[in-house]
PDB file of N, CA and C in Angstrom:
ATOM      1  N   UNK A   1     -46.931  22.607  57.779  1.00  0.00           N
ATOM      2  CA  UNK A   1     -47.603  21.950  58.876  1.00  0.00           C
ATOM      3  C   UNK A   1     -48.277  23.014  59.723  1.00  0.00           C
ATOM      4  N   UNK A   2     -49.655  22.648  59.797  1.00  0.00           N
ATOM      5  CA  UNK A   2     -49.924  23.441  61.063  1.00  0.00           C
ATOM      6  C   UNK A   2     -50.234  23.164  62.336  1.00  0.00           C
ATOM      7  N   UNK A   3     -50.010  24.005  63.433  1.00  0.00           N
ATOM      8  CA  UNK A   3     -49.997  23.560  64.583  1.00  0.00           C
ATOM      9  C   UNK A   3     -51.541  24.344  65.739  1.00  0.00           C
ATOM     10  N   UNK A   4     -52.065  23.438  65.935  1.00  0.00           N
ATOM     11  CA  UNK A   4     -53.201  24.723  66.653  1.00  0.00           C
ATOM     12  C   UNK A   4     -53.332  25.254  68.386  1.00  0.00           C
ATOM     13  N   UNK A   5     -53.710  25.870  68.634  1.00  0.00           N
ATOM     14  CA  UNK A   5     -53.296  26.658  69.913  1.00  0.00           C
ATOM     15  C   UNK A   5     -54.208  27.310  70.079  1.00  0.00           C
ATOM     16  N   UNK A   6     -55.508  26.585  71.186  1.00  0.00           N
ATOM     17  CA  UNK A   6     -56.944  26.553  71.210  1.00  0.00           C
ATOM     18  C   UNK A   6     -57.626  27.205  69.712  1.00  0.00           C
ATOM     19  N   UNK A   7     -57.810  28.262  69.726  1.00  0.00           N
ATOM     20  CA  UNK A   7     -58.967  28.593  68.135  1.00  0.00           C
ATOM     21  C   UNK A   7     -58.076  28.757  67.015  1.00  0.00           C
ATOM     22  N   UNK A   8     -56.673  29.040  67.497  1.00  0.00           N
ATOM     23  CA  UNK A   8     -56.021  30.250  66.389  1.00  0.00           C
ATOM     24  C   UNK A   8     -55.099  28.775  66.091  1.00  0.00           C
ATOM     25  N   UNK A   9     -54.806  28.883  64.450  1.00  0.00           N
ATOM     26  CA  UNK A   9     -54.062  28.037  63.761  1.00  0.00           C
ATOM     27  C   UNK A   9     -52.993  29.012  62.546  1.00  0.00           C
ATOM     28  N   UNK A  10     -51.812  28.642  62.810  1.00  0.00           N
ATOM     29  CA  UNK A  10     -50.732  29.301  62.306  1.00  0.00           C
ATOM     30  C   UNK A  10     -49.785  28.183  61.190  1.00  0.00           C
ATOM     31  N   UNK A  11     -49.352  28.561  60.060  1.00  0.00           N
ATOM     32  CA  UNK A  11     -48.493  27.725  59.692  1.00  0.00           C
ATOM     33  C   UNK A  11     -47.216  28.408  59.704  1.00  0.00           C
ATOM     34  N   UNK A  12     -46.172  26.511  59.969  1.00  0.00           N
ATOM     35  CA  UNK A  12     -44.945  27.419  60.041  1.00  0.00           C
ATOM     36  C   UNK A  12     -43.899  27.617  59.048  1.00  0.00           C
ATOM     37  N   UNK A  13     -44.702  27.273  57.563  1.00  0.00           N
ATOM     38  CA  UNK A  13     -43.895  27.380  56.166  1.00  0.00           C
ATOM     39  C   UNK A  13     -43.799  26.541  55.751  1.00  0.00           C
ATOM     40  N   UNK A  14     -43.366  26.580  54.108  1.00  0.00           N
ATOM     41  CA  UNK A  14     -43.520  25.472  53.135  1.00  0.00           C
ATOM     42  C   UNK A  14     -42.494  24.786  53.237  1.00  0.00           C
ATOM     43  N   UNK A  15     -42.601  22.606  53.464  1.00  0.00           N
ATOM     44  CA  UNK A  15     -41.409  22.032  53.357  1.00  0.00           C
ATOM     45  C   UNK A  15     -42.244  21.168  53.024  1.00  0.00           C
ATOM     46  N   UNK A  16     -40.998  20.214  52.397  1.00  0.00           N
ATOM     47  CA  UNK A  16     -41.259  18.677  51.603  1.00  0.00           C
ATOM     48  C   UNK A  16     -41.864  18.022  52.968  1.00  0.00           C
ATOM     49  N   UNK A  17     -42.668  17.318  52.934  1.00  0.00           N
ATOM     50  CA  UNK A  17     -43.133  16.392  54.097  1.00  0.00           C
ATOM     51  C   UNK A  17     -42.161  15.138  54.420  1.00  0.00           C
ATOM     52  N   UNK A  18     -41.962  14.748  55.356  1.00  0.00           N
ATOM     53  CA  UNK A  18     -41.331  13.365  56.106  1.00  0.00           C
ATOM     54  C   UNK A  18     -41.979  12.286  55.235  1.00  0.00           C
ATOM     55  N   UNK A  19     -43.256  12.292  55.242  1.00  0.00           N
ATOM     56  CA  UNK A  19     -44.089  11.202  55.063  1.00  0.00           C
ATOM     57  C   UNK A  19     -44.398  11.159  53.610  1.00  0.00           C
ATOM     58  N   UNK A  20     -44.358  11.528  52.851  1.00  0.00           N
ATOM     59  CA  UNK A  20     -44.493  11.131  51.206  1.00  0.00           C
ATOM     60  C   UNK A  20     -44.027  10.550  50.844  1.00  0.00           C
ATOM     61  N   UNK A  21     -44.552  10.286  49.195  1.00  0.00           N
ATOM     62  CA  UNK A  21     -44.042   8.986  48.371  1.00  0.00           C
ATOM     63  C   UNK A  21     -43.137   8.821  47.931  1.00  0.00           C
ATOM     64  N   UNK A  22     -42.818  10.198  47.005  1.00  0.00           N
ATOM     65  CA  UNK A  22     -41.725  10.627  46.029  1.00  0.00           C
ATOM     66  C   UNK A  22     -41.047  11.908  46.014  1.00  0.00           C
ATOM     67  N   UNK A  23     -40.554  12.095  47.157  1.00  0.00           N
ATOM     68  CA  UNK A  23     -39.671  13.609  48.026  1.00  0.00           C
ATOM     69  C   UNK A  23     -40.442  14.449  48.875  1.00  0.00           C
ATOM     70  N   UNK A  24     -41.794  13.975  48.890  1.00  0.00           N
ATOM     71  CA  UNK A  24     -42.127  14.176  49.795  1.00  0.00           C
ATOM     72  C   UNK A  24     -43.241  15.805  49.617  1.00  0.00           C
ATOM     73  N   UNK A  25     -42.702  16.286  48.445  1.00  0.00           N
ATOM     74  CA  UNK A  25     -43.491  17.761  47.384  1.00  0.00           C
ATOM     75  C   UNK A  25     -45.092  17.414  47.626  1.00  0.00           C
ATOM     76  N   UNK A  26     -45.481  16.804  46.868  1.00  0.00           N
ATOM     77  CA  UNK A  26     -47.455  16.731  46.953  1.00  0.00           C
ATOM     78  C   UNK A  26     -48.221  17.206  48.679  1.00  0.00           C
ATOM     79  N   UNK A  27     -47.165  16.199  48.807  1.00  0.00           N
ATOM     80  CA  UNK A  27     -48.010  16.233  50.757  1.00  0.00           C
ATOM     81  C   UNK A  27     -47.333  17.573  51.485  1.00  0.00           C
ATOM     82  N   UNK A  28     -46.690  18.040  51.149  1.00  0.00           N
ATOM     83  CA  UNK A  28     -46.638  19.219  51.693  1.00  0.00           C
ATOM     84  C   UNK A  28     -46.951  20.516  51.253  1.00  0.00           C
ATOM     85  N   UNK A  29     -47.118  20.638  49.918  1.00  0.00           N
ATOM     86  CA  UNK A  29     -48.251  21.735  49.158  1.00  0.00           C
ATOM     87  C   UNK A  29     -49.388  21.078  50.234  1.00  0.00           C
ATOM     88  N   UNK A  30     -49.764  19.888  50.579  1.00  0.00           N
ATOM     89  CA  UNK A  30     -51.358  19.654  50.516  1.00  0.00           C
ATOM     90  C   UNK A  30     -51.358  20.221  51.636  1.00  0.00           C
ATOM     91  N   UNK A  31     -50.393  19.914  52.838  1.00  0.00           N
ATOM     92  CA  UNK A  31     -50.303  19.868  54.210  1.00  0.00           C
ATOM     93  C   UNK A  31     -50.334  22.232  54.153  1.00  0.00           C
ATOM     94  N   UNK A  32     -49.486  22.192  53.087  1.00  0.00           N
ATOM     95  CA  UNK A  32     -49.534  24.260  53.743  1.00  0.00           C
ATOM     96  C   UNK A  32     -50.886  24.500  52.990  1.00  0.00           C
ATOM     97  N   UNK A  33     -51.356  24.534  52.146  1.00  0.00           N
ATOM     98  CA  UNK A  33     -53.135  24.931  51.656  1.00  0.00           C
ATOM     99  C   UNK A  33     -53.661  24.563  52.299  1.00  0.00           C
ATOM    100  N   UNK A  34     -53.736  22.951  53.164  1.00  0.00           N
ATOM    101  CA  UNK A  34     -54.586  22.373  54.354  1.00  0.00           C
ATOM    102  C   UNK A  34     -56.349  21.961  53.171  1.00  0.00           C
ATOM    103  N   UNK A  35     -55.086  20.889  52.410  1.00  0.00           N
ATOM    104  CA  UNK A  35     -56.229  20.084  51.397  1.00  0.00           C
ATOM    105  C   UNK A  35     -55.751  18.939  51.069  1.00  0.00           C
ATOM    106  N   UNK A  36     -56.234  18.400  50.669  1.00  0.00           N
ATOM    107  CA  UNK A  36     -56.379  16.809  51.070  1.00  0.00           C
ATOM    108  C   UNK A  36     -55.374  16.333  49.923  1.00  0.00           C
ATOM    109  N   UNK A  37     -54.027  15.582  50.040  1.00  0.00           N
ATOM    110  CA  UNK A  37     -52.883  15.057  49.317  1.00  0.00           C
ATOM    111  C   UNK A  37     -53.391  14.499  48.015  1.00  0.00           C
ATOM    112  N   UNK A  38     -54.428  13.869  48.259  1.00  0.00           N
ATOM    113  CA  UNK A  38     -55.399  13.453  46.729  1.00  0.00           C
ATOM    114  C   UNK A  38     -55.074  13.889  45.664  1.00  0.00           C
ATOM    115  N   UNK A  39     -55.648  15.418  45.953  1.00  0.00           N
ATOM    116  CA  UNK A  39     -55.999  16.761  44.933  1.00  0.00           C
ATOM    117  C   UNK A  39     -54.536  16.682  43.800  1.00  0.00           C
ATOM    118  N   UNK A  40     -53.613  17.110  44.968  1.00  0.00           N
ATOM    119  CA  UNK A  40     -52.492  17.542  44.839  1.00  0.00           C
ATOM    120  C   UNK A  40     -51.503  16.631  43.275  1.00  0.00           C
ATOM    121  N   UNK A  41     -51.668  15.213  43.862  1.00  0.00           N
ATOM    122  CA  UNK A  41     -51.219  13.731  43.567  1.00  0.00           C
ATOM    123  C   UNK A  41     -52.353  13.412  42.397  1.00  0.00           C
ATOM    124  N   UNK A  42     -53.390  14.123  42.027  1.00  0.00           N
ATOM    125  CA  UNK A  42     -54.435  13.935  40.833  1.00  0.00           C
ATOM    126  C   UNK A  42     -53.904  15.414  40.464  1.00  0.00           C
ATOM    127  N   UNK A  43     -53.392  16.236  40.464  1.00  0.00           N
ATOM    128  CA  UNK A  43     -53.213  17.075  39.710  1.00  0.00           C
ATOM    129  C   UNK A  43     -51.541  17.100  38.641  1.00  0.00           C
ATOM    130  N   UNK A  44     -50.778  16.265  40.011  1.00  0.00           N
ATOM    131  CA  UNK A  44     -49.476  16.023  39.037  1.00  0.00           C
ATOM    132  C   UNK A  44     -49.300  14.908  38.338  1.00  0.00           C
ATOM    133  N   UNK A  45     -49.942  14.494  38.699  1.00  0.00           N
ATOM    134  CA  UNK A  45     -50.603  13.297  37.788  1.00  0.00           C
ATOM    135  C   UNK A  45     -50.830  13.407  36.209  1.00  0.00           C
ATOM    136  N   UNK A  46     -52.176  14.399  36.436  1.00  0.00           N
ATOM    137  CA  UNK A  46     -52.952  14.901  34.909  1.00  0.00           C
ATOM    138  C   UNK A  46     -51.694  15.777  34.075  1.00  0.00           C
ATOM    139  N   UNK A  47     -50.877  16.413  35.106  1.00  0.00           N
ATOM    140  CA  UNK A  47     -50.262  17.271  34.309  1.00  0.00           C
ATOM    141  C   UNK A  47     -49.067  16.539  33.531  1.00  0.00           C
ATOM    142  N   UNK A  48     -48.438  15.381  34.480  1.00  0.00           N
ATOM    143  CA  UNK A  48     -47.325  14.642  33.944  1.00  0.00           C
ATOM    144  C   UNK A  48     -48.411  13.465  32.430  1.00  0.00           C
ATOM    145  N   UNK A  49     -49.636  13.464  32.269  1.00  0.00           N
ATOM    146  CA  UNK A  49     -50.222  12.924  31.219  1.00  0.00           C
ATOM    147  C   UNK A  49     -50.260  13.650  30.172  1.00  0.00           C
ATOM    148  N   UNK A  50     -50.504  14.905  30.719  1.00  0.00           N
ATOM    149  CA  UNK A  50     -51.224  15.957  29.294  1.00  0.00           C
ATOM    150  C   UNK A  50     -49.717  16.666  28.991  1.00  0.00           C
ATOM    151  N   UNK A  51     -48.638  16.952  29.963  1.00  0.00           N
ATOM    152  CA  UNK A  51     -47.630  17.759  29.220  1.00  0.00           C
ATOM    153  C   UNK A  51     -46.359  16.856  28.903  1.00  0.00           C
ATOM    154  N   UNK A  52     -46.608  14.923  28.937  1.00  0.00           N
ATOM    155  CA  UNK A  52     -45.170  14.299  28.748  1.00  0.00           C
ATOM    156  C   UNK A  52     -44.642  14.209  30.146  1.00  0.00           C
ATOM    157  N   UNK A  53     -43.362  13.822  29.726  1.00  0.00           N
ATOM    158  CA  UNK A  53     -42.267  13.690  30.880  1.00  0.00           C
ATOM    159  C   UNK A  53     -41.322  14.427  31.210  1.00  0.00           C
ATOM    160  N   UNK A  54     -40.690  15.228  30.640  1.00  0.00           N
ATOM    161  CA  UNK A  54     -40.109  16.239  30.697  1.00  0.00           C
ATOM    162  C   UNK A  54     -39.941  17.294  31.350  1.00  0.00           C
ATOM    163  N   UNK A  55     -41.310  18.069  31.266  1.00  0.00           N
ATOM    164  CA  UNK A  55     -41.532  18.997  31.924  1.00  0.00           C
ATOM    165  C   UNK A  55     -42.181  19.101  33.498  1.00  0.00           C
ATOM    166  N   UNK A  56     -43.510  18.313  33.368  1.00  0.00           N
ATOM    167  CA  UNK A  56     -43.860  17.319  34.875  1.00  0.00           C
ATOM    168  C   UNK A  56     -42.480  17.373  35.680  1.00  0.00           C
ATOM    169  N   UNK A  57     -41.547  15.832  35.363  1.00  0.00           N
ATOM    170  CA  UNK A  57     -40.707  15.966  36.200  1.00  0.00           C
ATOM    171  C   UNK A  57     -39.444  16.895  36.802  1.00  0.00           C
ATOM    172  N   UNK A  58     -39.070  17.363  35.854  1.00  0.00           N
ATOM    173  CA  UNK A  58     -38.600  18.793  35.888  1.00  0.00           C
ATOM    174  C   UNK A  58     -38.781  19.832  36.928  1.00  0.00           C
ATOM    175  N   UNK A  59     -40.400  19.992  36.625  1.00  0.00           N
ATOM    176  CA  UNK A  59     -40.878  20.740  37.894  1.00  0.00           C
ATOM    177  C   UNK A  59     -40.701  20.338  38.916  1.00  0.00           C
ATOM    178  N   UNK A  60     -41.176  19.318  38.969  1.00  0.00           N
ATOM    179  CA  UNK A  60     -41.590  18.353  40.283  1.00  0.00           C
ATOM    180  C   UNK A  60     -39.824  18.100  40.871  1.00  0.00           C
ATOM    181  N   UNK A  61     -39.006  18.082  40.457  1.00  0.00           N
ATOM    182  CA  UNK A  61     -37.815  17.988  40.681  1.00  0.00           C
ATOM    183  C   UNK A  61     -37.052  19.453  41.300  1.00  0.00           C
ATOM    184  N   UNK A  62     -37.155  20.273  40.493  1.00  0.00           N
ATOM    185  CA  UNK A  62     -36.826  20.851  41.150  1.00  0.00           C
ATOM    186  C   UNK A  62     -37.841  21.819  42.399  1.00  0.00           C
ATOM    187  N   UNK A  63     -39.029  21.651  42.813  1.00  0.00           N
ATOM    188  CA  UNK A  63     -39.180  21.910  43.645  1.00  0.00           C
ATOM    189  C   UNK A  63     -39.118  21.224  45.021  1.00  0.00           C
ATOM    190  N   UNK A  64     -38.754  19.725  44.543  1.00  0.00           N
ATOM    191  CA  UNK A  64     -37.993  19.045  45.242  1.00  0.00           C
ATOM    192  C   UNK A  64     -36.759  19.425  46.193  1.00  0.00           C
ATOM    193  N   UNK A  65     -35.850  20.175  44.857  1.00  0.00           N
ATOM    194  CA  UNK A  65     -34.762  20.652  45.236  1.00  0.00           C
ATOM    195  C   UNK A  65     -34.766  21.713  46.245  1.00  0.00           C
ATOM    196  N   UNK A  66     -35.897  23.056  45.964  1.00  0.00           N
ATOM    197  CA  UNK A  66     -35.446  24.388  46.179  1.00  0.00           C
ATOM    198  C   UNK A  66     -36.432  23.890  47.807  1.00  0.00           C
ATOM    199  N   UNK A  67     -37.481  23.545  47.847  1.00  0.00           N
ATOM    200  CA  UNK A  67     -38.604  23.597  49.365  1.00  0.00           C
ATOM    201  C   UNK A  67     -37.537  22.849  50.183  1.00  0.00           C
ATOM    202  N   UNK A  68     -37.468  23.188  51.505  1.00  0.00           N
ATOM    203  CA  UNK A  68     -36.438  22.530  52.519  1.00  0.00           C
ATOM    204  C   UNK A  68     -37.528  21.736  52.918  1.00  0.00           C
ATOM    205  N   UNK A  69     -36.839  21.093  53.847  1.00  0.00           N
ATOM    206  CA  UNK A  69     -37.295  19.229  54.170  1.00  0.00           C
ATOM    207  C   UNK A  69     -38.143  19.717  55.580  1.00  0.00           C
ATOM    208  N   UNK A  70     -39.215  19.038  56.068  1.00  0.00           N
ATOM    209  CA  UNK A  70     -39.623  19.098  56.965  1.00  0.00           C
ATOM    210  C   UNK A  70     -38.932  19.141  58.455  1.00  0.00           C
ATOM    211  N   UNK A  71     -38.862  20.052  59.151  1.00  0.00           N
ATOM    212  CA  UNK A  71     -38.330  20.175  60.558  1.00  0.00           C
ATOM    213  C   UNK A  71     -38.062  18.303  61.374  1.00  0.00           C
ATOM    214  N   UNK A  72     -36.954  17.843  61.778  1.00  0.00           N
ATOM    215  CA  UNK A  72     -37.797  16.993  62.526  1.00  0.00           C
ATOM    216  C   UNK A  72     -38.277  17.028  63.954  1.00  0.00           C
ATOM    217  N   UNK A  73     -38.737  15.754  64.276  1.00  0.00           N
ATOM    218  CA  UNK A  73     -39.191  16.309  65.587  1.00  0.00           C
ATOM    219  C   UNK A  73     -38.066  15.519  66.846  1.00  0.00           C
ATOM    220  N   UNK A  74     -37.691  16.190  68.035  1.00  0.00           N
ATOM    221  CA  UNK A  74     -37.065  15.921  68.983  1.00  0.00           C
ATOM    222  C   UNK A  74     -37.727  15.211  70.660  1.00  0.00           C
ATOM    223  N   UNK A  75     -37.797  14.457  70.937  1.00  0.00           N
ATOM    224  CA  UNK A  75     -38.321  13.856  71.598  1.00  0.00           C
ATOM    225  C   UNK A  75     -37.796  13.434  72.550  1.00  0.00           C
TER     226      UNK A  75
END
C-alpha cells in the first residue's frame, strides 16, 4: 500500500490485501508495483491455463502462505 505525503510517495511493504478474492495475493502484488489488479488476475490466470493445476496453485498458495496479511486499520 502506498501512502502519499504531499509529492513524495513511499511504500510500506509487500502484504496480501484485505480486499481480494482469493487470499488476497493478486491485489497486493498489484497494490506494491502500483498496477492495475487486472494485469495481475490475467496473468495468473494464463499461467494456471498454460501450466495445469498444480503448479499455478502451488505457487499461488504458497505465496499466500509466506506474504503477511495487510496491516489493519485502527480507528
Amino acid at each position: 500500500m502506498a501512502y502519499e505525503y504531499g509529492f513524495s510517495t513511499y511504500r510500506t511493504g509487500l502484504y496480501r490485501s484485505r480486499g481480494g478474492i482469493v487470499f488476497g495475493v493478486c491485489r497486493g502484488l498489484a497494490e506494491y508495483f502500483d498496477l492495475s489488479v487486472f494485469w495481475f488476475r490475467a496473468i495468473v490466470l494464463g499461467a494456471f491455463i498454460l501450466t495445469g493445476f498444480f503448479p499455478t496453485v502451488l505457487v499461488y498458495v504458497l505465496a499466500a502462505l509466506l506474504m503477511k496479511r495487510e496491516p489493519g486499520y485502527s480507528y
